[in-house]
C-alpha atoms as a PDB file:
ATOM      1  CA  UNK A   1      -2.536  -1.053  -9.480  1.00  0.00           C
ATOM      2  CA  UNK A   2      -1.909   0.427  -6.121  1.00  0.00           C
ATOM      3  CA  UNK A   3      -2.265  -0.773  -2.462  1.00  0.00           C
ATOM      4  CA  UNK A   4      -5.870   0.500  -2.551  1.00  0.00           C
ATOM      5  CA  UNK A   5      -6.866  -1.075  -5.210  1.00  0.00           C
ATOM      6  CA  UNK A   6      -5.294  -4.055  -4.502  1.00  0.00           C
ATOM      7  CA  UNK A   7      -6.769  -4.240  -1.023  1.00  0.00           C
ATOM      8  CA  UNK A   8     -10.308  -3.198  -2.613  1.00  0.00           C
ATOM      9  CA  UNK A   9      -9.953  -6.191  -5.236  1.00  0.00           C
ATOM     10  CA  UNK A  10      -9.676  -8.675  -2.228  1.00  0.00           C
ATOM     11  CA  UNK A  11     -12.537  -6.949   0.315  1.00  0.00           C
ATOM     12  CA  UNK A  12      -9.605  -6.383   3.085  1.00  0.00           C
ATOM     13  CA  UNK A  13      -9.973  -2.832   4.925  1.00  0.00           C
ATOM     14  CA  UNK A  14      -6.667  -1.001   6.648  1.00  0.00           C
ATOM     15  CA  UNK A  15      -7.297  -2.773   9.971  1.00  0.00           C
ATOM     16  CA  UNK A  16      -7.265  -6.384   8.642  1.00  0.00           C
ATOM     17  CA  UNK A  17      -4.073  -5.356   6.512  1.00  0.00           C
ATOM     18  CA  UNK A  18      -2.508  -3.920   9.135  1.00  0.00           C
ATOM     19  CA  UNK A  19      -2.934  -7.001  11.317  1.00  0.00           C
ATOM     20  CA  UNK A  20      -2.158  -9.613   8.697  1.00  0.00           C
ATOM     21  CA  UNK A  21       1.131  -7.813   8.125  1.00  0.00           C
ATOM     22  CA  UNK A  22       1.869  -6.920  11.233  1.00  0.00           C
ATOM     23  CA  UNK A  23       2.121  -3.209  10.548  1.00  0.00           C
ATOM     24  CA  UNK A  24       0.472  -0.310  12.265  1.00  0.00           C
ATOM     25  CA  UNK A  25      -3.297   0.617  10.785  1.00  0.00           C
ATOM     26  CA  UNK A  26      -2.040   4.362  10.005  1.00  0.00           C
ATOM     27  CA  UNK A  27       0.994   2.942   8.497  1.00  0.00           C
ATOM     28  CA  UNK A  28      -1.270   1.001   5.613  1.00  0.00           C
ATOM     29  CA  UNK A  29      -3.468   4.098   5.407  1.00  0.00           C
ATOM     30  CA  UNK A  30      -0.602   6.112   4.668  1.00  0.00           C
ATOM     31  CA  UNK A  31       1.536   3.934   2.237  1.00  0.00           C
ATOM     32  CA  UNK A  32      -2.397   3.469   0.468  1.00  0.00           C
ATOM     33  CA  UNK A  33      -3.158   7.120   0.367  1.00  0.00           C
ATOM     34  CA  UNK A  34       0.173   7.541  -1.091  1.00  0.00           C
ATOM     35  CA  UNK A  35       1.712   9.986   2.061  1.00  0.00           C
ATOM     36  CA  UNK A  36       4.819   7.296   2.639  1.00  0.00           C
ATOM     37  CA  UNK A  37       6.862   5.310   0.798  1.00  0.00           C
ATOM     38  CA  UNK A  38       6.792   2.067   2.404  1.00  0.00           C
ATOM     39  CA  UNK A  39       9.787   1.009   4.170  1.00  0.00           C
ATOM     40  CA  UNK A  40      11.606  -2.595   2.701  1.00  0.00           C
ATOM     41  CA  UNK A  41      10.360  -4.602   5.664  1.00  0.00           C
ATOM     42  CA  UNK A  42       6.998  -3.154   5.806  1.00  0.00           C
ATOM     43  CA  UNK A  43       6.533  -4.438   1.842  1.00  0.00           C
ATOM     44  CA  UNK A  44       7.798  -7.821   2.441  1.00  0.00           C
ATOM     45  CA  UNK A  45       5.462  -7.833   5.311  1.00  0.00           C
ATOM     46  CA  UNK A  46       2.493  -6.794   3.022  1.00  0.00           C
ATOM     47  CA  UNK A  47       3.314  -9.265   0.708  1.00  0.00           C
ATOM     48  CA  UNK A  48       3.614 -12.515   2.341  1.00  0.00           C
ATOM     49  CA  UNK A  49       0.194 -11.033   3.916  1.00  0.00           C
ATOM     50  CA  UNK A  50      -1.171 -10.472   0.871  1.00  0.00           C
ATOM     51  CA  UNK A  51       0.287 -13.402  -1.195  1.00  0.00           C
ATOM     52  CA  UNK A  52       2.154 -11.898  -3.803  1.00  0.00           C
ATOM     53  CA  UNK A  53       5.858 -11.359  -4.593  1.00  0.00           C
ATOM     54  CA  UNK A  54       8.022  -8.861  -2.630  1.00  0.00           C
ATOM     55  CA  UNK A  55       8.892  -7.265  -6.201  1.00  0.00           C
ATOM     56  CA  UNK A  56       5.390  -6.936  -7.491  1.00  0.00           C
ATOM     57  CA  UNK A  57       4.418  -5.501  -3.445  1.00  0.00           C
ATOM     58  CA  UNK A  58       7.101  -2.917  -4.344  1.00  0.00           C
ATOM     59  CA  UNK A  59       5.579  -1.776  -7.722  1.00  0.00           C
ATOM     60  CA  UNK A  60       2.308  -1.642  -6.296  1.00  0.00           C
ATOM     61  CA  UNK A  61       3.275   0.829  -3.309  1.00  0.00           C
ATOM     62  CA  UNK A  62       5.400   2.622  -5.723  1.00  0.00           C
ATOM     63  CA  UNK A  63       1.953   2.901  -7.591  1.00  0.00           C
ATOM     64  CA  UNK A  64      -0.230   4.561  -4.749  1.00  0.00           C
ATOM     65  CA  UNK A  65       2.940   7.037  -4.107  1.00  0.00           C
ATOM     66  CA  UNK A  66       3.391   8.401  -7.564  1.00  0.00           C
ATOM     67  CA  UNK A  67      -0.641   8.537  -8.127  1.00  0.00           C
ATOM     68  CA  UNK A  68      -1.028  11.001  -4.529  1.00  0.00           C
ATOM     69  CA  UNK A  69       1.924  12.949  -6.259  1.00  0.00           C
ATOM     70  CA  UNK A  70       0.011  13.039 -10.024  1.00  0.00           C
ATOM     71  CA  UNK A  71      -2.451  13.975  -7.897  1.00  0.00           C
ATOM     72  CA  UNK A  72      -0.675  16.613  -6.130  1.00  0.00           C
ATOM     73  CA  UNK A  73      -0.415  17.974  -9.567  1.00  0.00           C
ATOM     74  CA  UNK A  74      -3.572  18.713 -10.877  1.00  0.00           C
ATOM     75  CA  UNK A  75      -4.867  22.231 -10.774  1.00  0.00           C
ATOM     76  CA  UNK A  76      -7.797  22.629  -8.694  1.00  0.00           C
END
């Protein structure tokens, strides 16, 4: 699952996100669309804004990053 997903599962766009957590809009677009890692605070942000664990947060931005780099990969 990745931050997209997750935030498609629960009908929240980038703004909301981005307020509930506290976090700049372009900073969830970017950790979503898998351009930035997200920093430690910025997950523990997203997940008490989100309601889930800091740990599972972490996998799921880990997600969206390695799927932009798979991604990356694929020959046109």
């Amino acid at each position: 699952m990745t931050l997209k997903d997750l935030l498609g599962e629960r009908g929240i766009r980038y703004d909301a996100a981005a307020m509930l957590a506290d976090v700049d809009k372009a900073t969830i677009s970017r950790i979503a669309n898998g351009k930035a890692r997200a920093r430690p605070e910025t997950v523990v942000r997203l997940a008490r804004a989100l309601g889930v664990s800091a740990r599972r947060m972490e996998a799921i931005c880990a997600a969206s990053h390695a799927a932009a780099r798979s991604d990356d990969r694929v020959p046109a």
